[in-house]
Protein backbone atom coordinates (compact mmCIF):
# COMPACT_ATOMS: atom_id res chain seq x y z
CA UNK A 1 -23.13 15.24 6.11
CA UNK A 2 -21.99 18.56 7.50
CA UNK A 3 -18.57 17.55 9.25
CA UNK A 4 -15.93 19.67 9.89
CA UNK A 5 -13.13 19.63 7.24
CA UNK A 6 -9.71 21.94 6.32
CA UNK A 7 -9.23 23.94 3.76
CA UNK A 8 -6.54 26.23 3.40
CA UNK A 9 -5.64 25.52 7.03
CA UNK A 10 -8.81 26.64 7.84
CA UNK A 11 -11.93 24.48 9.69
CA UNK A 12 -14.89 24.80 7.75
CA UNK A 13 -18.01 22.68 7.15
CA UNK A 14 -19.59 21.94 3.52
CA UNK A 15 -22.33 24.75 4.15
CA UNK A 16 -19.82 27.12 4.97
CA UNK A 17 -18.08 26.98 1.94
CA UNK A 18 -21.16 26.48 -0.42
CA UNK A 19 -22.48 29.49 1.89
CA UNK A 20 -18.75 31.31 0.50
CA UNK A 21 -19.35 30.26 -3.33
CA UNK A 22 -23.19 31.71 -2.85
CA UNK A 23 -22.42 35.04 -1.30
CA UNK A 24 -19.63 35.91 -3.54
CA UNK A 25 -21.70 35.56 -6.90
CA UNK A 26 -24.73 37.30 -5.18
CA UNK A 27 -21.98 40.48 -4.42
CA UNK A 28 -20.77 40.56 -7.54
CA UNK A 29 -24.01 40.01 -9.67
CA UNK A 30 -25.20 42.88 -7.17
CA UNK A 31 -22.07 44.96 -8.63
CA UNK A 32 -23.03 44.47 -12.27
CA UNK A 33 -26.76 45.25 -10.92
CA UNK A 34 -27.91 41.79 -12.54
CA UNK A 35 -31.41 40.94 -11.23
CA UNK A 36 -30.12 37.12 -10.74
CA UNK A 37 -27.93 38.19 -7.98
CA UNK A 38 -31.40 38.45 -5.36
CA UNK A 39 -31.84 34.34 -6.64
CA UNK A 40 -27.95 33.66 -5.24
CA UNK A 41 -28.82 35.69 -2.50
CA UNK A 42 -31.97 33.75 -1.56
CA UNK A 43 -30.19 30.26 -1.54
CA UNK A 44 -27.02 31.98 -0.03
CA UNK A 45 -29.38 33.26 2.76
CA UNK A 46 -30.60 29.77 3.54
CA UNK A 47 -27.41 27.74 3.53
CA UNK A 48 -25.93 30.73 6.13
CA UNK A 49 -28.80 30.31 8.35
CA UNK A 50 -28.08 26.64 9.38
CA UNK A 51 -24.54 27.71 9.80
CA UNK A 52 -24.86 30.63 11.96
CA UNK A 53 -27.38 29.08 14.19
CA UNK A 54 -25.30 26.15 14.72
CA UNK A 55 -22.58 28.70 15.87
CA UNK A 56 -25.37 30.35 18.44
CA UNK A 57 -25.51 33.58 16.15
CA UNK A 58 -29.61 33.63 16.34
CA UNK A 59 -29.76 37.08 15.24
CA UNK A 60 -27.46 36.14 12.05
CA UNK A 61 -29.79 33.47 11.50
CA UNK A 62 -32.76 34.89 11.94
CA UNK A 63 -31.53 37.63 9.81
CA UNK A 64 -31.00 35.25 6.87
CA UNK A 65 -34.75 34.57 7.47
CA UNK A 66 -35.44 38.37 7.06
CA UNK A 67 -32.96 38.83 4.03
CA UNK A 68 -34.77 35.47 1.91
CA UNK A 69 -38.06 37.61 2.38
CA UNK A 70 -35.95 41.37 1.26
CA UNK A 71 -34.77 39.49 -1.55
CA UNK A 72 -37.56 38.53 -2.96
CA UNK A 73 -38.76 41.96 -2.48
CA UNK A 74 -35.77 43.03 -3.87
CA UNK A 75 -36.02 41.22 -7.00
CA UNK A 76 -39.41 42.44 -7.59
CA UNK A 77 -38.20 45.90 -7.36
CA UNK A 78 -35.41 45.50 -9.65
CA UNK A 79 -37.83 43.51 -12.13
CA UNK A 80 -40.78 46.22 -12.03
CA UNK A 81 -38.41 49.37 -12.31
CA UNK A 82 -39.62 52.62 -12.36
CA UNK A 83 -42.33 53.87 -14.51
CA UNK A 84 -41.70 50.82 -16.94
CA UNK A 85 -37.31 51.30 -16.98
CA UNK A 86 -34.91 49.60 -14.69
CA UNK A 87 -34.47 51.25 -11.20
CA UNK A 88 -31.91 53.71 -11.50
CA UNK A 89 -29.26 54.07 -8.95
CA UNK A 90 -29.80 56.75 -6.70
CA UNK A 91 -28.71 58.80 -3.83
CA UNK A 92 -30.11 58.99 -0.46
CA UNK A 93 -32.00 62.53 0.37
CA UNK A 94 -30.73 64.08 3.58
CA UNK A 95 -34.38 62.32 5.07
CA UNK A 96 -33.25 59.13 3.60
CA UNK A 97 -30.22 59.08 5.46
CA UNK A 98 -31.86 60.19 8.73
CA UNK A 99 -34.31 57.25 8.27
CA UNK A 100 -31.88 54.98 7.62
CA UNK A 101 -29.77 55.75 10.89
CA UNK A 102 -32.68 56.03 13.10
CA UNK A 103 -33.65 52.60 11.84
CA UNK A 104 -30.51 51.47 12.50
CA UNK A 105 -30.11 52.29 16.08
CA UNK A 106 -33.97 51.34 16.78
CA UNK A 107 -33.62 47.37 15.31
CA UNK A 108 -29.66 47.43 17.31
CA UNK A 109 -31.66 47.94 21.22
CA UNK A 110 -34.16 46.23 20.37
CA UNK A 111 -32.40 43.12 18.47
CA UNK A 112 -29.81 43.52 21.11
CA UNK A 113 -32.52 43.58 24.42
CA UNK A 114 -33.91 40.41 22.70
CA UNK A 115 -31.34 38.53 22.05
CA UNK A 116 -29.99 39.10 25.42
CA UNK A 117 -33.02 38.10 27.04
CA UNK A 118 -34.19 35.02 25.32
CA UNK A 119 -31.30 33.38 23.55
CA UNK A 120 -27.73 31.91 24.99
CA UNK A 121 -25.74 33.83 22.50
CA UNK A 122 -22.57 35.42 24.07
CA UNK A 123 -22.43 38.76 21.76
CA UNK A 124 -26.03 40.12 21.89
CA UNK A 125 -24.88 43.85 21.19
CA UNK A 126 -22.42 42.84 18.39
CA UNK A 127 -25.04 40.61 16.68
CA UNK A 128 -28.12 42.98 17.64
CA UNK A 129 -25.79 45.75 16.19
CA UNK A 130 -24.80 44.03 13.05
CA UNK A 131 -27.93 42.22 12.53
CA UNK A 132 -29.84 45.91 12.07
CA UNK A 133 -27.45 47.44 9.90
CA UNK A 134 -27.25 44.42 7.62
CA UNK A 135 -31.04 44.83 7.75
CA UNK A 136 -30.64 48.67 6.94
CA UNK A 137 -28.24 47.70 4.04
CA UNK A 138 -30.65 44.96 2.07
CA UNK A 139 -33.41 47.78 2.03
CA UNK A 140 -31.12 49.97 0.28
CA UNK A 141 -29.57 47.96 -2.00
CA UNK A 142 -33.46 46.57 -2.99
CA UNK A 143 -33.80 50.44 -3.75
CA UNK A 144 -30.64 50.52 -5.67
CA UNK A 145 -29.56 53.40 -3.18
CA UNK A 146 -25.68 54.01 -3.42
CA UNK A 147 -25.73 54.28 0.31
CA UNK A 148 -25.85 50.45 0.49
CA UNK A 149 -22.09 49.88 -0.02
CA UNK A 150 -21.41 52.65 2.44
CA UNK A 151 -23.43 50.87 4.96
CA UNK A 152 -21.75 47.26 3.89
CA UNK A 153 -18.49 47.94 4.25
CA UNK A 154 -18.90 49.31 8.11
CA UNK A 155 -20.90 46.36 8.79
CA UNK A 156 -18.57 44.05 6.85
CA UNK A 157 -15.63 45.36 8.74
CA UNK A 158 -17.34 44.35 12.29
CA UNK A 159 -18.52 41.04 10.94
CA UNK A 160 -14.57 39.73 9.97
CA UNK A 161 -13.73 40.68 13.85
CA UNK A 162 -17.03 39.08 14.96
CA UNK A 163 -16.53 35.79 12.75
CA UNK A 164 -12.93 35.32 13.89
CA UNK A 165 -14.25 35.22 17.62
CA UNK A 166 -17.02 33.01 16.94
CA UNK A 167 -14.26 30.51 14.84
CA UNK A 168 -16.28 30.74 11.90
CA UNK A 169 -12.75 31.79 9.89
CA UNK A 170 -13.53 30.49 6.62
CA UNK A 171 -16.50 33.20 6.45
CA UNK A 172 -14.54 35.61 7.91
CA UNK A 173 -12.31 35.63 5.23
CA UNK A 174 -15.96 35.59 2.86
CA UNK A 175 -16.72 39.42 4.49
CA UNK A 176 -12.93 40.88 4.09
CA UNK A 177 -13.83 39.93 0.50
CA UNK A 178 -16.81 41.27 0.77
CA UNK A 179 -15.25 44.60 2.46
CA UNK A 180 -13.19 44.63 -0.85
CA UNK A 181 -16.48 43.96 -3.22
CA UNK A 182 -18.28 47.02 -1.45
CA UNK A 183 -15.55 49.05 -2.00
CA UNK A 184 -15.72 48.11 -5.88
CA UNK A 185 -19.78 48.38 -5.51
CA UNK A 186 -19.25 51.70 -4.51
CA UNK A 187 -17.33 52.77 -7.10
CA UNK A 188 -18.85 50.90 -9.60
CA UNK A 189 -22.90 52.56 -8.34
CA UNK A 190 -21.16 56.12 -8.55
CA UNK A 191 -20.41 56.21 -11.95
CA UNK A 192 -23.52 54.35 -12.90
CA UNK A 193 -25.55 57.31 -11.50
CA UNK A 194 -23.15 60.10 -12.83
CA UNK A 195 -23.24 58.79 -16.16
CA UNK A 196 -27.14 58.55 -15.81
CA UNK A 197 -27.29 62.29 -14.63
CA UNK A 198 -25.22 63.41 -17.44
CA UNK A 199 -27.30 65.00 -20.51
CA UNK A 200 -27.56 63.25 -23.72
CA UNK A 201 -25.48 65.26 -26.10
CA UNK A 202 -26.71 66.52 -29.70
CA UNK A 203 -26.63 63.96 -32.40
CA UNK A 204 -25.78 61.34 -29.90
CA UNK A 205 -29.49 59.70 -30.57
């Protein structure tokens, strides 16, 4: 049912690739800030959970776990808006930001003691690490906060290293796409906030 096949020259398994398709159209429905993206997301989530704890990456997994709950979250955010309008993007206040990295480094010891302790995976401070900042970036992105992307692409980065290792290559190449797609995100989340910032000229109504 889930055997390994090639593609590309590549060994992959019929989750991992539907797990590819998935996250692709969630990152890119996330770019165009279309609500359906959290629904890709969810199923995405699910499919990448059987694959990464079949490759002993429990905090991955578990993760996925932890993002199909965000998303939800997240899509009820985007839905409800702000005072009745869709949830602008913002920026991060200088508290935000010191939240956020605190956060951070407080789910990477204690992901990372964890996983160490209780699980037979062979990178608990890589996935510990990687696992809290992915955590760090869903909450931000379910706020529409442009600091997501900045947190995706370090995290993104690490993962194509930490997928290679593992052997998982096909998905590998899925999060130097996804390095790629942040980039755009980025961009793409500025000017959506500039142009939301800028004043409504006279006789434009």
């Amino acid at each position: 049912m889930n055997d390994t096949l090639v593609l590309l020259g590549f060994s992959t398994t019929p989750l991992e690739l539907l797990g590819f398709v998935l996250s692709v159209a969630t990152v890119v429905l996330t770019i165009l800030r279309n609500h359906w993206g959290w629904f890709f997301a969810i199923v995405s989530s699910a499919t990448y959970g059987v694959v990464f704890f079949d490759a002993r990456l429990y905090g991955d997994a578990g993760l996925q776990g932890v993002f199909i709950a965000a998303s939800v979250w997240g899509w009820w955010q985007w839905l409800r808006g702000a005072e009745g309008k869709p949830l602008p993007v913002t920026r991060l206040a200088p508290a935000g930001w010191a939240w956020s990295l605190a956060g951070w480094a407080l789910g990477f010891f204690a992901l990372s003691a964890f996983l160490k302790a209780y699980t037979d995976t062979d990178v608990p401070h890589m996935d510990g690490f990687l696992t809290a900042g992915s955590l760090v970036g869903q909450l931000l992105t379910a706020k529409k906060k442009i600091e997501n992307w900045h947190t995706w692409i370090v995290v993104d980065i690490l993962y194509v290293g930490l997928y290679i290792y593992k052997g998982l290559h096909l998905t590998a190449i899925l999060y130097a796409v996804f390095v790629v797609l942040a980039v755009l995100g980025l961009r793409a989340w500025t000017h959506a906030a500039q142009d939301a910032d800028m004043p409504v000229a006279e006789g434009a109504r």
